[in-house]
C-alpha atoms as a PDB file:
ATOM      1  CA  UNK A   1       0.000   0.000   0.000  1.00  0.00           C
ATOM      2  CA  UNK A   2       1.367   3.563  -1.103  1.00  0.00           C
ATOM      3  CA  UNK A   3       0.913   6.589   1.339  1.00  0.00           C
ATOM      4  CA  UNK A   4       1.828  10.192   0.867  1.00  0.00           C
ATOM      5  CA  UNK A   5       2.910  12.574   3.426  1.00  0.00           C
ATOM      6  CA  UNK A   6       2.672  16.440   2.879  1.00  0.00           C
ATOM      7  CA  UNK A   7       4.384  18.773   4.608  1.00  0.00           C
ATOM      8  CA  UNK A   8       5.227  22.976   4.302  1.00  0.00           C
ATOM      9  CA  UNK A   9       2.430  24.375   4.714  1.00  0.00           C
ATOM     10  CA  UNK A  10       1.453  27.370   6.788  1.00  0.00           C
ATOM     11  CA  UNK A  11       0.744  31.315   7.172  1.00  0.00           C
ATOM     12  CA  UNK A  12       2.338  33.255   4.592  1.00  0.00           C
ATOM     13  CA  UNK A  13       1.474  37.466   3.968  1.00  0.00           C
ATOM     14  CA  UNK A  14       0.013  38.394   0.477  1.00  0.00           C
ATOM     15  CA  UNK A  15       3.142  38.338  -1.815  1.00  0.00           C
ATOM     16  CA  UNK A  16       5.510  35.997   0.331  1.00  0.00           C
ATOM     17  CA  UNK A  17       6.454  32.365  -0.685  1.00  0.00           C
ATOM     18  CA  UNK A  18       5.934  28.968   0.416  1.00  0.00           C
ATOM     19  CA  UNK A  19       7.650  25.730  -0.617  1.00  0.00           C
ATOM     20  CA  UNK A  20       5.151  22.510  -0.125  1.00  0.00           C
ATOM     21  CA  UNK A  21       6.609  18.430  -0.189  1.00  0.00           C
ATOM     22  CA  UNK A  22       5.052  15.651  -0.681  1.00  0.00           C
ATOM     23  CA  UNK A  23       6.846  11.922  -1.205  1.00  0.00           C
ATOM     24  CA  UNK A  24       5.170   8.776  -1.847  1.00  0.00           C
ATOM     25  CA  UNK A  25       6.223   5.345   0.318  1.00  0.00           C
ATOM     26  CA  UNK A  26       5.473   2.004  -0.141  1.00  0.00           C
ATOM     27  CA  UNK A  27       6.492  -1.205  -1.427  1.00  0.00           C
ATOM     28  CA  UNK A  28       6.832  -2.383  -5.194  1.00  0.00           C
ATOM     29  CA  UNK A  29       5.388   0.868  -6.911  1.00  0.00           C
ATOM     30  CA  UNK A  30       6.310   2.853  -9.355  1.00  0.00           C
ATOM     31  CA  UNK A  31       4.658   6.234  -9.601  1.00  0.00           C
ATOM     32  CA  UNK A  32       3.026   7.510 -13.082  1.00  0.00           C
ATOM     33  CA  UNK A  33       2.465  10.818 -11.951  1.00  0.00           C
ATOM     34  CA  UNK A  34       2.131  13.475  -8.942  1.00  0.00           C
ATOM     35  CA  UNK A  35       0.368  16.456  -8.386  1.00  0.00           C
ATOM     36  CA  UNK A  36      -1.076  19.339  -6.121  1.00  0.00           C
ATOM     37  CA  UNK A  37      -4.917  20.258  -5.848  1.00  0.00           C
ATOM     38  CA  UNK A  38      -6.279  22.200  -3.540  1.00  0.00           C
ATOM     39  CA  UNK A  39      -9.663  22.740  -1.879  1.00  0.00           C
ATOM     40  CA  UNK A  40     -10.947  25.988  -0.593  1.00  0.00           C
ATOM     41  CA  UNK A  41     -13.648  26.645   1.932  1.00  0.00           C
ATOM     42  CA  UNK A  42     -16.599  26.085   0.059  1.00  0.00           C
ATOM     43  CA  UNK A  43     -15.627  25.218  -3.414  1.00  0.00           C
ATOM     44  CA  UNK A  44     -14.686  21.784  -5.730  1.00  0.00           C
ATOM     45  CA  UNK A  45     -10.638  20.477  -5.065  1.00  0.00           C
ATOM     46  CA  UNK A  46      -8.897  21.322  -8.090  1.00  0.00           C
ATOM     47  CA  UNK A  47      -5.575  20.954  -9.953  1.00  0.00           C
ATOM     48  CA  UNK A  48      -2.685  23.116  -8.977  1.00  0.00           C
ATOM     49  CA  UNK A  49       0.159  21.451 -10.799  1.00  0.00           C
ATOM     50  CA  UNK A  50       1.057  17.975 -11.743  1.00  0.00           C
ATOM     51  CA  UNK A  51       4.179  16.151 -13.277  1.00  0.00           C
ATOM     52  CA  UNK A  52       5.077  12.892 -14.634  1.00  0.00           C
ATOM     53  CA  UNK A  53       7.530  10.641 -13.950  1.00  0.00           C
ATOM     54  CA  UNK A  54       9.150  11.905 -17.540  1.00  0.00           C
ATOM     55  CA  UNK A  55       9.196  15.528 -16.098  1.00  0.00           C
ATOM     56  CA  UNK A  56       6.276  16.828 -17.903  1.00  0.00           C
ATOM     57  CA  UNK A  57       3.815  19.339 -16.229  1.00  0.00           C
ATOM     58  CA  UNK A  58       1.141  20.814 -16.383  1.00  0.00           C
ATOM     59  CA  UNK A  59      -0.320  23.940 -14.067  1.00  0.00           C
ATOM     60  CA  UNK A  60      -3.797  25.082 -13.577  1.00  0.00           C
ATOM     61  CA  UNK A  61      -4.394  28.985 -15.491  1.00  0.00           C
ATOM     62  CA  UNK A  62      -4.546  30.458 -12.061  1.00  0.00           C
ATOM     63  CA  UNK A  63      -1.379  29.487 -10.698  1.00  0.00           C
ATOM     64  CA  UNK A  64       1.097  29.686 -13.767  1.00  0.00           C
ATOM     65  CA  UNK A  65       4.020  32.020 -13.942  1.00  0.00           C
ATOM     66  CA  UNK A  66       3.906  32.164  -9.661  1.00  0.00           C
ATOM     67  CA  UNK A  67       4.507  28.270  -8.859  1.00  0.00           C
ATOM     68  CA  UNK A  68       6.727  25.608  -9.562  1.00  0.00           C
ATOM     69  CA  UNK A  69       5.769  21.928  -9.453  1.00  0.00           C
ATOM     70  CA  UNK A  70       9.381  19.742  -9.217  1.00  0.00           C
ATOM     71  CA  UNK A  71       9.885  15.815  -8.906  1.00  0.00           C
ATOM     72  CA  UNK A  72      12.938  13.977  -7.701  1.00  0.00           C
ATOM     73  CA  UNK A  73      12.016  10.366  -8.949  1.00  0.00           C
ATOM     74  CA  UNK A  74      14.384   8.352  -6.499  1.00  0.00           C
ATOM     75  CA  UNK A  75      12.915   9.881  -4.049  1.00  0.00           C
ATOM     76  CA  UNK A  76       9.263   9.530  -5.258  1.00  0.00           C
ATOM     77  CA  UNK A  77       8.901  12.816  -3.802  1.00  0.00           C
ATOM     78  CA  UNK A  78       7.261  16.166  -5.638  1.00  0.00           C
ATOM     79  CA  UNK A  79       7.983  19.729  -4.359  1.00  0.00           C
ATOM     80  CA  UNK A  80       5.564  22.617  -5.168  1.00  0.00           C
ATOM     81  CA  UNK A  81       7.286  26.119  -5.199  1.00  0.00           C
ATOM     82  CA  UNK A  82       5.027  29.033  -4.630  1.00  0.00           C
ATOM     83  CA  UNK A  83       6.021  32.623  -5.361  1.00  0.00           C
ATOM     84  CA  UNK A  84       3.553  35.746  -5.199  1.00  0.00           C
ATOM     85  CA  UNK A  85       1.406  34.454  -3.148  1.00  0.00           C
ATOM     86  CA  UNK A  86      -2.057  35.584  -3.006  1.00  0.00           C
ATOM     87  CA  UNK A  87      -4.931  35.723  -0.443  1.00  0.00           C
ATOM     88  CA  UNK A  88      -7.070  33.384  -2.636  1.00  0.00           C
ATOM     89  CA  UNK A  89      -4.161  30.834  -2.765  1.00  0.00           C
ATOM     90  CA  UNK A  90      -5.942  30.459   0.617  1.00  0.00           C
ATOM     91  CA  UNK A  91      -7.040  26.814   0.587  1.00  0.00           C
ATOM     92  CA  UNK A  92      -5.886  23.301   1.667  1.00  0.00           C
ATOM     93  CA  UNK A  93      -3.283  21.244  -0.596  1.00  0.00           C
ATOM     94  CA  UNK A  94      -3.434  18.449  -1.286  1.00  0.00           C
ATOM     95  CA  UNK A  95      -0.593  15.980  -2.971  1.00  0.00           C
ATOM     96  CA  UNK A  96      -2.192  12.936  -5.114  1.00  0.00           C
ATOM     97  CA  UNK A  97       0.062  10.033  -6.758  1.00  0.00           C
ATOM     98  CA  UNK A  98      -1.221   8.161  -9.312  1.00  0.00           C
ATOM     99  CA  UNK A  99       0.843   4.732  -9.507  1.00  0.00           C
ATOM    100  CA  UNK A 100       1.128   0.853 -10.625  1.00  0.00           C
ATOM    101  CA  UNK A 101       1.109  -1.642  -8.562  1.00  0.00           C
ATOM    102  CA  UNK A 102       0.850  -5.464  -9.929  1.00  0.00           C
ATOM    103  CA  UNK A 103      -0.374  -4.256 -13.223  1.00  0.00           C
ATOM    104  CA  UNK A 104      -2.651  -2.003 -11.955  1.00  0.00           C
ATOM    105  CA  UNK A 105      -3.273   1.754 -11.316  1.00  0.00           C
ATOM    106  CA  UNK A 106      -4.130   3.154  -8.512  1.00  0.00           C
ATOM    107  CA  UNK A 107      -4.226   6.662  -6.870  1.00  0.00           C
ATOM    108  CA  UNK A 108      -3.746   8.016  -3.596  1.00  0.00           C
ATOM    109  CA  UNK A 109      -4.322  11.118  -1.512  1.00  0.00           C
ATOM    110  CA  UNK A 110      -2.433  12.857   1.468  1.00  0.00           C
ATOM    111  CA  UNK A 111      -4.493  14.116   3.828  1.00  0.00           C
ATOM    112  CA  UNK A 112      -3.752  17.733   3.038  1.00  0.00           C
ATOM    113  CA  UNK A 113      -1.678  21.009   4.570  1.00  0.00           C
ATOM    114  CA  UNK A 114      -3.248  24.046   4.991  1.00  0.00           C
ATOM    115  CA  UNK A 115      -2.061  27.334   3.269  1.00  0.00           C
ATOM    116  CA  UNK A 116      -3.304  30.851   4.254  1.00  0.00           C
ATOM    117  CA  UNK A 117      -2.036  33.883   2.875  1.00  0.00           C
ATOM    118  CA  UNK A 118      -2.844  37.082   4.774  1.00  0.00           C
ATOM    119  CA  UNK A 119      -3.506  40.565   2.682  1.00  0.00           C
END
């Protein structure tokens, strides 16, 4: 069984920077792909970032040009880099890896770190 752990959130002022983690343990995985979503207060989770194992990404509208989604594969870890922070970057994150396992996909969730960014 694969489990994620999160970690880096926090309180940041309008215009700061955070820098989230996440890595992915487990036994006889390999990961496909990992990415950030977030949920605010009242509204649908939904994409931040996400890359592949192969190092392609892709970023939600709303968040390109301020954050940075990195992977270190031997590691099975993924680091999410946010600059210019705003106040509705306010919201929980949440890391997701999508992996095989015996032939089969599967997905998993961390249980989320909050981020809230004063104005």
């Amino acid at each position: 069984q694969v489990q994620v752990v999160e970690s880096g959130g926090g309180l940041v002022q309008a215009g700061g920077s955070l820098s989230l983690s996440c890595a992915a343990s487990g036994s006889r995985f390999s990961i496909n792909a990992m990415g950030w979503y977030r949920q605010a207060p009242g509204k649908q989770r939904a994409l931040v970032a996400l890359i592949t194992s192969g190092g392609s990404t892709d970023y939600a509208v709303f968040v390109k040009g301020r954050f940075t989604i990195s992977g270190d594969n031997a590691k099975n870890t993924v680091y999410l880099q946010m600059n210019s922070l705003k106040p509705e970057d306010t919201a929980v994150y949440y890391c997701k890896a999508e992996y095989y396992s015996g032939g089969n996909s599967y997905y998993v969730w961390g249980q989320g770190t909050p981020v809230t960014v004063s104005s």
